[in-house]
N, C-alpha and C. Protein backbone atom coordinates (compact mmCIF):
# COMPACT_ATOMS: atom_id res chain seq x y z
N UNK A 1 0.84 -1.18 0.00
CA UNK A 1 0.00 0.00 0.00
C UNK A 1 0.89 1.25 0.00
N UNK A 2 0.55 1.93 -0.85
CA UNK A 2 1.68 3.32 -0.89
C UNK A 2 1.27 4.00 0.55
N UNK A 3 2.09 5.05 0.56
CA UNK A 3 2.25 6.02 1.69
C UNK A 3 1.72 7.31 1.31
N UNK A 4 0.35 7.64 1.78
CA UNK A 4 -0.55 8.49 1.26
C UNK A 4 -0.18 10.04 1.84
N UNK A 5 0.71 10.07 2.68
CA UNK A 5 1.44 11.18 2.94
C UNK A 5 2.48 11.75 2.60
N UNK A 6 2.90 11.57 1.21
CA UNK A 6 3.80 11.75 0.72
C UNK A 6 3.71 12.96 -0.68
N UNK A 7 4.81 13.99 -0.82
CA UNK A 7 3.97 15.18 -1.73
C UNK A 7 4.19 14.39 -3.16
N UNK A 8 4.97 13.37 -3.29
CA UNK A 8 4.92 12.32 -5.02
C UNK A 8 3.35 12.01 -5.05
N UNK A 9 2.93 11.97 -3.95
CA UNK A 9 0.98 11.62 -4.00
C UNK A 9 0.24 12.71 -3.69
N UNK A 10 0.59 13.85 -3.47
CA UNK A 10 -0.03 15.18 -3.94
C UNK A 10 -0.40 15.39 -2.28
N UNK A 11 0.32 14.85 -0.98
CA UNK A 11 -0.50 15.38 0.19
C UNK A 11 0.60 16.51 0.27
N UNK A 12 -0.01 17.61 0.87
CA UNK A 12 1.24 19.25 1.44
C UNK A 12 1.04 19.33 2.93
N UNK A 13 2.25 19.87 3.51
CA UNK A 13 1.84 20.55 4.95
C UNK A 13 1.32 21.85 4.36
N UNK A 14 -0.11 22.23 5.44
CA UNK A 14 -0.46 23.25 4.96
C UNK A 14 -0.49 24.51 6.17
N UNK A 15 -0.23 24.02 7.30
CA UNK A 15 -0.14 24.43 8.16
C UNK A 15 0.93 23.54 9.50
N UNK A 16 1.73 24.89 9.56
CA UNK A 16 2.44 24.44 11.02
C UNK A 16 2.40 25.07 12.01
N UNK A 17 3.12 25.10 12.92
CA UNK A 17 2.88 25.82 14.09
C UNK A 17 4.17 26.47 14.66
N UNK A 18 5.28 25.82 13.73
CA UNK A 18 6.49 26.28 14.00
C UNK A 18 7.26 25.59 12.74
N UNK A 19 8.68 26.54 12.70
CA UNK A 19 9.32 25.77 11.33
C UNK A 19 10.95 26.38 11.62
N UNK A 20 11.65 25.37 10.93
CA UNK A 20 13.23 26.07 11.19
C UNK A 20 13.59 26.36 9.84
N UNK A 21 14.11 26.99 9.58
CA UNK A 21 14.66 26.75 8.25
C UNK A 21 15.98 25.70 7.65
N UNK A 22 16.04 25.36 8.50
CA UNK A 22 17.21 24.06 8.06
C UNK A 22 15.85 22.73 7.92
N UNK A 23 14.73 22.53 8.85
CA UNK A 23 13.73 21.45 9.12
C UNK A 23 12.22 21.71 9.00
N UNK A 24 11.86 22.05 7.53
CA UNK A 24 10.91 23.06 7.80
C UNK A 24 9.89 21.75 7.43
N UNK A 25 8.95 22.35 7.90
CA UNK A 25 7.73 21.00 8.16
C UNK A 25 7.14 20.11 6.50
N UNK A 26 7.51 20.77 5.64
CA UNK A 26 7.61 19.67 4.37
C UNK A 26 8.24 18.64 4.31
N UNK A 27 9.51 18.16 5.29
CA UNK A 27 10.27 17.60 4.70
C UNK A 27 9.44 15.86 5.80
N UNK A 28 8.39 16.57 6.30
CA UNK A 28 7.49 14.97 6.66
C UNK A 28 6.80 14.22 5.65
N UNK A 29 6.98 15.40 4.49
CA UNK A 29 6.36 14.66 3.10
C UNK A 29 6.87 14.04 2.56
N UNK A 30 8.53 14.13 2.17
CA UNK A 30 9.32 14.23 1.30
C UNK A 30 9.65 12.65 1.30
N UNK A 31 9.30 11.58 1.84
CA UNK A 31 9.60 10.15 1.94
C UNK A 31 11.00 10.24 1.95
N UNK A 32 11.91 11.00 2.61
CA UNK A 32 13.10 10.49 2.94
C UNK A 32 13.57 10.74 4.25
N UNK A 33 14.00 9.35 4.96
CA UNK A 33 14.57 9.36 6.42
C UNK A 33 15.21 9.70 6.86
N UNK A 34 15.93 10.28 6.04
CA UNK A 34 17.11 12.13 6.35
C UNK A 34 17.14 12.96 6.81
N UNK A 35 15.68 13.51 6.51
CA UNK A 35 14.98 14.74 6.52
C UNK A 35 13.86 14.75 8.07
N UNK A 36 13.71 15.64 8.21
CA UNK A 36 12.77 15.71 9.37
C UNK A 36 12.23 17.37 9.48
N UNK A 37 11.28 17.11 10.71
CA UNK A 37 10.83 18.36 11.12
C UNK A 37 11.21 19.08 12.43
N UNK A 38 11.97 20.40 12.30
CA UNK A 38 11.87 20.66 13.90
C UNK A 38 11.14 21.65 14.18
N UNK A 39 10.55 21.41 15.75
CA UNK A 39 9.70 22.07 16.19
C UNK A 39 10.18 23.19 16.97
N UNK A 40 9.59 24.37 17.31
CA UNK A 40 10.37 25.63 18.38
C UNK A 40 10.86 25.00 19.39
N UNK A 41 9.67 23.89 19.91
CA UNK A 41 9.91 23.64 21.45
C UNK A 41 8.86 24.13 22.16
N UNK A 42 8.21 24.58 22.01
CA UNK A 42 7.05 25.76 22.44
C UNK A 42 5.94 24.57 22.40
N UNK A 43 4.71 24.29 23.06
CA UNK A 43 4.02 23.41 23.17
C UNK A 43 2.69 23.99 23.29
N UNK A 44 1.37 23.54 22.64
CA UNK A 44 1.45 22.29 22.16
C UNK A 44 1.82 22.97 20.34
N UNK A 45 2.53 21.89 19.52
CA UNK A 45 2.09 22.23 17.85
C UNK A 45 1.12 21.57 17.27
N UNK A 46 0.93 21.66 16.66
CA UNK A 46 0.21 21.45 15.18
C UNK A 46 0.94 21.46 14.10
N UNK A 47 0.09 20.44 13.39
CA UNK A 47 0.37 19.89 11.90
C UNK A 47 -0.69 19.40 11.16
N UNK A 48 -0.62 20.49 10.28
CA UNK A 48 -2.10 19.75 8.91
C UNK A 48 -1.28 19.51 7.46
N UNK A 49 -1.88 18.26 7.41
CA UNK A 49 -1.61 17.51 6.00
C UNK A 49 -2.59 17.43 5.14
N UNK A 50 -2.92 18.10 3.96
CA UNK A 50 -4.12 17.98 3.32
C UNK A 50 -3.72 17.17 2.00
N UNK A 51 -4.90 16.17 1.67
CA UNK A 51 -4.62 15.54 0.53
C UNK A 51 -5.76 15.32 -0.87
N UNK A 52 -4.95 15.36 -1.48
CA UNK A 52 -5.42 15.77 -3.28
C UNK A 52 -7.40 15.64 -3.10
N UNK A 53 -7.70 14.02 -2.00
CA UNK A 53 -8.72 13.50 -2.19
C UNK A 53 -8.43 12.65 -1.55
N UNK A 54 -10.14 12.34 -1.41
CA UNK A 54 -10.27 11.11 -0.18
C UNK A 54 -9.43 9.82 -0.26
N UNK A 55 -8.69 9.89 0.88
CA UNK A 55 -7.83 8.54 1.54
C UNK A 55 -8.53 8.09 2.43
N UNK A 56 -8.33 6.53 2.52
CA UNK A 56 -8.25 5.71 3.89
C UNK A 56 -7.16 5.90 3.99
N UNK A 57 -6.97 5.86 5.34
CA UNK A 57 -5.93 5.97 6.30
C UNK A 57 -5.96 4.85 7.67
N UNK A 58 -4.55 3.59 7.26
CA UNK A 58 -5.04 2.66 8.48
C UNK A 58 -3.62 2.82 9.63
N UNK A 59 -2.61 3.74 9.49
CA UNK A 59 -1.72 3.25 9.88
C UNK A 59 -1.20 4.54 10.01
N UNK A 60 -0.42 5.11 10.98
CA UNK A 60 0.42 6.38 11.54
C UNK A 60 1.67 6.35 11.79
N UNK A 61 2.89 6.11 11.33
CA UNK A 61 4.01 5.70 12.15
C UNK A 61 4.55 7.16 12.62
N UNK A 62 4.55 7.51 13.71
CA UNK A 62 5.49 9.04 14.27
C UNK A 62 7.16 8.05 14.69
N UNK A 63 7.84 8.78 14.46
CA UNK A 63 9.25 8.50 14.56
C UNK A 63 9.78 9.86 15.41
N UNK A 64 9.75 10.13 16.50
CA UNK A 64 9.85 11.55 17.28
C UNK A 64 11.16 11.44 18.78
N UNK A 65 11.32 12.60 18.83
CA UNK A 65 11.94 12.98 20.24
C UNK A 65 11.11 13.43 21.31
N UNK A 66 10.51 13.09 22.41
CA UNK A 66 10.27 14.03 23.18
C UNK A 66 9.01 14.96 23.11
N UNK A 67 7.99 13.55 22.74
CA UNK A 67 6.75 14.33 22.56
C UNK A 67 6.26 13.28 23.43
N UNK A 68 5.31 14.40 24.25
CA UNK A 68 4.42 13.77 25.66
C UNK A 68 2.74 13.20 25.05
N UNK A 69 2.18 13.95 24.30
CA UNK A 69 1.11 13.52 23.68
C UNK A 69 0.99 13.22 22.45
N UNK A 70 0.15 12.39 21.59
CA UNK A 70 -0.04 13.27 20.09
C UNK A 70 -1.90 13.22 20.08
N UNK A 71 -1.99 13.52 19.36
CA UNK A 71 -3.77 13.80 18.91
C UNK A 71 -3.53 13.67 17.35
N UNK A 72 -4.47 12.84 17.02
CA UNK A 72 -4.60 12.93 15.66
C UNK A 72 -6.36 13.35 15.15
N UNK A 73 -6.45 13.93 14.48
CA UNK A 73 -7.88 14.28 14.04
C UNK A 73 -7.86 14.13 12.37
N UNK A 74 -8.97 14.20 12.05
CA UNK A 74 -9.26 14.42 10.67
C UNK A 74 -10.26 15.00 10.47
N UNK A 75 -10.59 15.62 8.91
CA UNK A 75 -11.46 16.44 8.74
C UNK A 75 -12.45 15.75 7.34
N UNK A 76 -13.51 16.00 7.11
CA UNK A 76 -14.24 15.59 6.16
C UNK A 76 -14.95 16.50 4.96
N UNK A 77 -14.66 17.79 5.49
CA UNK A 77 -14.87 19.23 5.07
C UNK A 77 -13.59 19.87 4.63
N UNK A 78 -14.11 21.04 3.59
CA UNK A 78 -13.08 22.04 3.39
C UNK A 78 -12.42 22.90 4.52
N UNK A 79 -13.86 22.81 5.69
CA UNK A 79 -13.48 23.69 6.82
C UNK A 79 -12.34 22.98 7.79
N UNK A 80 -11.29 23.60 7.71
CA UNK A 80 -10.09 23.00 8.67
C UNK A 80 -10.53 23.05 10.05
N UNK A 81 -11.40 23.78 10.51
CA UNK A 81 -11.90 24.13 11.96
C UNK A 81 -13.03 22.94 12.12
N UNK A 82 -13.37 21.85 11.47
CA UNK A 82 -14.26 21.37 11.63
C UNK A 82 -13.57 19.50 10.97
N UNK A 83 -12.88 19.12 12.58
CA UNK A 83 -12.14 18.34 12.62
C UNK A 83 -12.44 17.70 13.68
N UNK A 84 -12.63 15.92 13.93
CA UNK A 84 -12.68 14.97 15.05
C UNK A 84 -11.74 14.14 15.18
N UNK A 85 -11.60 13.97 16.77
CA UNK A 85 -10.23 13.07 16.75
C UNK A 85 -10.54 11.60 16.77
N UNK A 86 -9.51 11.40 16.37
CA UNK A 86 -9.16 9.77 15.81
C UNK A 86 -8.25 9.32 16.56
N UNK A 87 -7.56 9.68 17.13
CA UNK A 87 -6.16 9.00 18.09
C UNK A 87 -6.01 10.25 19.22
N UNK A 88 -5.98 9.63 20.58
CA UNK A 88 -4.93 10.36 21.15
C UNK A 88 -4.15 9.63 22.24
N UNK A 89 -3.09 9.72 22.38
CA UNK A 89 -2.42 8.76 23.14
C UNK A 89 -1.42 9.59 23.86
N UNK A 90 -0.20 8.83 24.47
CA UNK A 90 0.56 9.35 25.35
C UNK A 90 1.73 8.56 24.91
N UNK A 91 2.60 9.18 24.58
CA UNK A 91 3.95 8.26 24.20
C UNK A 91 5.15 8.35 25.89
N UNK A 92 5.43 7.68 25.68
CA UNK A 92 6.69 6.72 26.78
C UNK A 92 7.91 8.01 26.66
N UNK A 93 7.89 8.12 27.97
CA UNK A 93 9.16 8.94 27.91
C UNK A 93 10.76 8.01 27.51
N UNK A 94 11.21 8.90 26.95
CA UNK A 94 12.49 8.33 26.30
C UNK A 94 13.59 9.22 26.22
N UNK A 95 14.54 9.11 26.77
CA UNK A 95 15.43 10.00 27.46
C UNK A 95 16.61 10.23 26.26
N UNK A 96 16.63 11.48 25.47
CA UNK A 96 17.22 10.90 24.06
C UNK A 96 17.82 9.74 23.75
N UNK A 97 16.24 9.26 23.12
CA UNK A 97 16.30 8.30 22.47
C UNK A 97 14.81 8.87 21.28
N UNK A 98 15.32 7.74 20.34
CA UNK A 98 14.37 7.74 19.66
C UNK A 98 12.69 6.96 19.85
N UNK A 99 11.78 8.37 19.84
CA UNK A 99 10.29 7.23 20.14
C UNK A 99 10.27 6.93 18.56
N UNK A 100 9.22 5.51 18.55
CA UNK A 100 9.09 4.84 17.10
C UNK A 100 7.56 4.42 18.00
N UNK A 101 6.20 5.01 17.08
CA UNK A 101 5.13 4.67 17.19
C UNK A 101 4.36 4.64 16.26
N UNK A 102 3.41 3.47 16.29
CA UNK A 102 2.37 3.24 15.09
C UNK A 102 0.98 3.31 15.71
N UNK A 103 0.04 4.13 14.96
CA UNK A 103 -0.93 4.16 15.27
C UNK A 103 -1.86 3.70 14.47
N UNK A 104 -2.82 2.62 14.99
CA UNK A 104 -3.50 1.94 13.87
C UNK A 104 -5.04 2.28 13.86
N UNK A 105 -5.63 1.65 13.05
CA UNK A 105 -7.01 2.14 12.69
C UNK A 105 -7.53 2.52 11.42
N UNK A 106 -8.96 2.94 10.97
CA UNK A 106 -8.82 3.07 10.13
C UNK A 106 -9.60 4.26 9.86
N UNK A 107 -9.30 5.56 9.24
CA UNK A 107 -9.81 6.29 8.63
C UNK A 107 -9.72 7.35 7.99
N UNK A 108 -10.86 7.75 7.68
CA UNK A 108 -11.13 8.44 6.28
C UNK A 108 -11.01 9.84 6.30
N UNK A 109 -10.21 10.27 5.91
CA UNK A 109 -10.08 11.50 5.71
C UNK A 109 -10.03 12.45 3.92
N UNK A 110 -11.05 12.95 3.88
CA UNK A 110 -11.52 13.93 2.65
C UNK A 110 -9.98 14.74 2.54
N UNK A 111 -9.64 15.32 3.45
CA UNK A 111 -8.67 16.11 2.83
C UNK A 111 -7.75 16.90 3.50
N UNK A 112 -7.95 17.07 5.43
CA UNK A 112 -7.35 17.39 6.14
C UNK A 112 -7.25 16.62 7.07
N UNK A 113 -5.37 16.15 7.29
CA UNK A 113 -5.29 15.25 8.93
C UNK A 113 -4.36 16.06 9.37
N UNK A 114 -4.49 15.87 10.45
CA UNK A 114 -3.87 16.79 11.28
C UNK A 114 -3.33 16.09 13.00
């Protein structure tokens, strides 16, 4: 199954909440494990991924440092403000180290996850 978050499949960050310019939040699209996103540090962020058209979505992998929550939502509308969550969990503290998490399930998102 391809990787529906990827900009070769037309999904963009369309919104962040913070960006560096060496790690700016596209490069979660870019399907390469090189690349990454950094955040200010400033809590909580956000991240919206909008895509071309309706995906299923069964599977989340975050690959992160030092994140205490995540929330995942999706949207079914053009309206970005009009979004329900789908995941929220609590990841394992990990003392630099790398967290590696998959979040499973399945759904549908029209055109904004976030």
């Amino acid at each position: 199954m391809p990787d529906a978050a990827l900009s070769s499949y037309g999904a963009q960050v369309v919104l962040a909440t913070s960006s560096d310019e060496n790690h700016p939040p596209e490069n979660i699209v870019d399907g390469k494990t090189e690349t990454f996103w950094i955040s200010t540090g400033v809590f909580p962020q956000e991240l919206m991924i909008r895509f071309p058209d309706n995906k299923s979505i069964f599977n989340v992998s975050i690959h992160s440092y030092n994140i205490k929550r995540l929330r995942i939502e999706k949207g079914s509308s053009d309206d970005a403000y009009q979004c329900e969550a789908v995941a929220d969990t609590e990841f394992e503290h990990t003392e630099s180290s790398l967290q590696a998490n998959d979040i499973s399930g399945s759904y549908i998102s029209k055109n904004i996850f976030r």
